[in-house]
C-alpha atoms as a PDB file:
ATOM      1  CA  UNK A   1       0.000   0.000   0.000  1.00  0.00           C
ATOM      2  CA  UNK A   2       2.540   2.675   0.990  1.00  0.00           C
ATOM      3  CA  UNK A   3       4.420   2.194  -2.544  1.00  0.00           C
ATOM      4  CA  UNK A   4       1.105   2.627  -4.431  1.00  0.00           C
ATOM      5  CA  UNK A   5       0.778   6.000  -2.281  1.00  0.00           C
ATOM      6  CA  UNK A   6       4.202   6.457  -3.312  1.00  0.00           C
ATOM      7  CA  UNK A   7       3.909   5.560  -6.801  1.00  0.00           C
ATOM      8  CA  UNK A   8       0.877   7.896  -6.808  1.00  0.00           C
ATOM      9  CA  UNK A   9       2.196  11.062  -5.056  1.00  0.00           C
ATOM     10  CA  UNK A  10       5.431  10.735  -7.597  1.00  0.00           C
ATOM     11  CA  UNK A  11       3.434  10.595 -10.940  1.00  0.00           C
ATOM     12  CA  UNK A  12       1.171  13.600  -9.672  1.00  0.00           C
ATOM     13  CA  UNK A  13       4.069  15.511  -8.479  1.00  0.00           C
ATOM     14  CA  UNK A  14       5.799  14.990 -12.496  1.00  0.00           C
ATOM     15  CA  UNK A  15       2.513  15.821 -14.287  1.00  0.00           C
ATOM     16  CA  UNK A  16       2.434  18.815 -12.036  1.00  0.00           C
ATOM     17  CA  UNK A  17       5.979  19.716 -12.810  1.00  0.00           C
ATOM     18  CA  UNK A  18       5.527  19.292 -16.886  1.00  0.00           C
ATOM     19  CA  UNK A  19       2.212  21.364 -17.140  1.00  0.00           C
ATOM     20  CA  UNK A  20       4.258  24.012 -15.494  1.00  0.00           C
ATOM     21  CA  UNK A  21       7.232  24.015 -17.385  1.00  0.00           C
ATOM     22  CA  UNK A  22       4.791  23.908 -20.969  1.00  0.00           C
ATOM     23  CA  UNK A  23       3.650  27.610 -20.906  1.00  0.00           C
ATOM     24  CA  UNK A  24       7.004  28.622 -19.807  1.00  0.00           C
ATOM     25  CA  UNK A  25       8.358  27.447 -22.976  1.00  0.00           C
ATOM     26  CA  UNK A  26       5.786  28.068 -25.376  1.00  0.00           C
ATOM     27  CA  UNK A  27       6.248  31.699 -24.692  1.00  0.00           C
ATOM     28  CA  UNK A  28       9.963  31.817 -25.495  1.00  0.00           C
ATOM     29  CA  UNK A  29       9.594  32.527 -29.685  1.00  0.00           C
ATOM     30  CA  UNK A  30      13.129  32.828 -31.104  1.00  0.00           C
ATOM     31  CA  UNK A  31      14.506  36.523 -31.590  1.00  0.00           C
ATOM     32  CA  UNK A  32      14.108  37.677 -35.534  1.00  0.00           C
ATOM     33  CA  UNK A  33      17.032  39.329 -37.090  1.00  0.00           C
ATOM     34  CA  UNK A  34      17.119  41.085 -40.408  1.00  0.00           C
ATOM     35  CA  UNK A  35      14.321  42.046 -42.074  1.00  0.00           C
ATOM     36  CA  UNK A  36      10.752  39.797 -41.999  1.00  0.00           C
ATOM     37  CA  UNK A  37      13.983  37.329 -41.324  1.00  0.00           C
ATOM     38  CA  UNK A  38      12.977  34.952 -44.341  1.00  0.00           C
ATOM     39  CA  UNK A  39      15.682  32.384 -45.347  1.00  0.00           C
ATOM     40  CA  UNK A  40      14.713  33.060 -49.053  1.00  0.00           C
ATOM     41  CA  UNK A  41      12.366  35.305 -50.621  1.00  0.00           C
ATOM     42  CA  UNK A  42       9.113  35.158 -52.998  1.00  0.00           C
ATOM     43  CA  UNK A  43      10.787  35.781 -56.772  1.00  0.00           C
ATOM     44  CA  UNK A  44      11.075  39.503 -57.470  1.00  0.00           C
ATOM     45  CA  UNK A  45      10.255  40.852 -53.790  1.00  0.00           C
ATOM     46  CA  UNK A  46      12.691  42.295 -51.632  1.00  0.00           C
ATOM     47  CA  UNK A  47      12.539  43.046 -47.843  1.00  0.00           C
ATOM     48  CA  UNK A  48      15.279  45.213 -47.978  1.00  0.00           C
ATOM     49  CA  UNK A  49      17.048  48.405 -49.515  1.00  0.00           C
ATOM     50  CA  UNK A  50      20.418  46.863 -48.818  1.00  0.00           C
ATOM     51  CA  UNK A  51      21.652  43.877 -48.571  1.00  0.00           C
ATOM     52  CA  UNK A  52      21.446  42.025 -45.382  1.00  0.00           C
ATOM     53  CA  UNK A  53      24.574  40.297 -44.280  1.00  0.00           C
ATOM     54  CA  UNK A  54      24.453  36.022 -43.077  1.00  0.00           C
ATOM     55  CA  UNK A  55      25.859  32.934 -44.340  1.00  0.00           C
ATOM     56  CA  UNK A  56      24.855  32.717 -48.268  1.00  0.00           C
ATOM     57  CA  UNK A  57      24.164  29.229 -49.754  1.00  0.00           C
ATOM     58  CA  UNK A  58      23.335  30.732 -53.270  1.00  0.00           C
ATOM     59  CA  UNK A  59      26.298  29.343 -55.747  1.00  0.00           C
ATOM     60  CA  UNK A  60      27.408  31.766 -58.590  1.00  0.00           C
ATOM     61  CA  UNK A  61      25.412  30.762 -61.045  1.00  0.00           C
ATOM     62  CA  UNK A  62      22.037  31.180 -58.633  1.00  0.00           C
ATOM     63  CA  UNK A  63      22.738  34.518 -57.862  1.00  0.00           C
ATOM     64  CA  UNK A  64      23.796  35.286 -61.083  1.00  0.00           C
ATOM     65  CA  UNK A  65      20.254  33.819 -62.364  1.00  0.00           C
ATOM     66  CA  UNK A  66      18.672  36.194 -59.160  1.00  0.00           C
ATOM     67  CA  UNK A  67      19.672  38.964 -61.149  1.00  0.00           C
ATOM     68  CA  UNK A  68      18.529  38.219 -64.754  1.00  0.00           C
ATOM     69  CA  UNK A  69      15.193  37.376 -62.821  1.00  0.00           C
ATOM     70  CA  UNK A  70      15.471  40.782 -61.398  1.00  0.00           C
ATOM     71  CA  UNK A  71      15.925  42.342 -65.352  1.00  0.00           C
ATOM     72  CA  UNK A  72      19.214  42.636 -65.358  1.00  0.00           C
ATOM     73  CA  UNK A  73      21.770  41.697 -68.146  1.00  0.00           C
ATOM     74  CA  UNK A  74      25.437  41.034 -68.547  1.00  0.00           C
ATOM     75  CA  UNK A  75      25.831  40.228 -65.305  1.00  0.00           C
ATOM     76  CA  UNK A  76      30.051  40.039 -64.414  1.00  0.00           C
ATOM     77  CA  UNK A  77      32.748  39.897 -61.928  1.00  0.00           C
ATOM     78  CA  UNK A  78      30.218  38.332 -59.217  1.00  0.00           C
ATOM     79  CA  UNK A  79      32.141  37.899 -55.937  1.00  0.00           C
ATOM     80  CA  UNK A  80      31.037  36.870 -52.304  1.00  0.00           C
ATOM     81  CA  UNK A  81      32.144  38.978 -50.059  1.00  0.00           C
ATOM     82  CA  UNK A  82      33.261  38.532 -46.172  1.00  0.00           C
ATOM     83  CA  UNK A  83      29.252  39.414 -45.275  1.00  0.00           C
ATOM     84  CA  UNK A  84      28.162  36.415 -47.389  1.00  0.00           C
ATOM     85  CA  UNK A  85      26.543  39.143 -50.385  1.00  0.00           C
ATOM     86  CA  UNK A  86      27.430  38.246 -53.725  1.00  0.00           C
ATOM     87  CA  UNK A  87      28.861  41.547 -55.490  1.00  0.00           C
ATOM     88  CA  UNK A  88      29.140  42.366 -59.116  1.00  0.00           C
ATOM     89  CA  UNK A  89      28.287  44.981 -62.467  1.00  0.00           C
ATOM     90  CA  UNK A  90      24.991  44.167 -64.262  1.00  0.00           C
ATOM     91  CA  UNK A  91      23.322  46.494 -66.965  1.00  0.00           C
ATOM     92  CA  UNK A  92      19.565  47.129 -66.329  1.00  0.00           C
ATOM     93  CA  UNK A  93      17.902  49.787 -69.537  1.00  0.00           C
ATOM     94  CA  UNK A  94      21.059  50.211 -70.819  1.00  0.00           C
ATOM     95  CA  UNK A  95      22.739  51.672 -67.606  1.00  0.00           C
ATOM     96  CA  UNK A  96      25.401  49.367 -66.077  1.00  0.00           C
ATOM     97  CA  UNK A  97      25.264  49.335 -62.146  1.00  0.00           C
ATOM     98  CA  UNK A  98      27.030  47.944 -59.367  1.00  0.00           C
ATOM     99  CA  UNK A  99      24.630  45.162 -57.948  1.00  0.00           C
ATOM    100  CA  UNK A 100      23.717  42.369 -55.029  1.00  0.00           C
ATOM    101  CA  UNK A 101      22.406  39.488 -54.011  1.00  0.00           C
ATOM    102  CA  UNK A 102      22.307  38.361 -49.900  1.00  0.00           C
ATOM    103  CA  UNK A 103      21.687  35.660 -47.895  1.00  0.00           C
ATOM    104  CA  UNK A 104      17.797  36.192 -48.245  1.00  0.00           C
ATOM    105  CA  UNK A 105      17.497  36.487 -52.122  1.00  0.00           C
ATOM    106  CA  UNK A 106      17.297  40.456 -51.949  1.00  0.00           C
ATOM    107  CA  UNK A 107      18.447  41.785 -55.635  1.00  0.00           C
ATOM    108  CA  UNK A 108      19.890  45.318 -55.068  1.00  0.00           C
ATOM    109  CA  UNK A 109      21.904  48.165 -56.861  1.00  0.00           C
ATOM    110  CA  UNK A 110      23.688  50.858 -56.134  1.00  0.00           C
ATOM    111  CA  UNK A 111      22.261  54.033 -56.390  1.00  0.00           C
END
């Protein structure tokens, strides 16, 4: 009998303990960084002005395909710099412009 009390007491006292502990934790959302924070965007929507620095998985040849998505032509000299944005000249209506592509997808130029 006393190690069914036992046995009873201890399983209350953990259920107790976990339905504590589960608000707790489902009020702890991760912080956001960046802008909207989006790993990659929608095609042909930025969520910045300037490119956002973090660790870019786009190859070459994707960012380089971001920008003719974007409208831009002869795209050359793409580079990844030390923020992870890929860097290079592009033409866009016959103007040629320094441009970007970051972490997120965001297709920028200079101004």
């Amino acid at each position: 009998m006393r190690r069914l009390s036992l046995f009873v007491c201890t399983s209350l006292f953990a259920a107790a303990a976990a339905l504590a502990a589960a608000p707790a934790s489902a009020q702890n959302a991760p912080a956001q960084s960046g802008p909207n924070n989006n790993a990659v965007n929608s095609s042909g929507q930025n969520n910045s002005d300037a490119p956002v620095a973090g660790r870019n998985s786009f190859t070459e040849g994707q960012a380089k395909s971001k920008l003719e998505d974007a409208g831009y032509a002869d795209v050359t000299a793409l580079k990844k710099d030390d923020k992870g944005v890929w860097r290079g000249q592009a033409s866009k209506g016959g103007s040629a412009t320094a441009v970007s592509v970051d972490f997120q997808g965001n297709v920028n130029s200079t101004k």
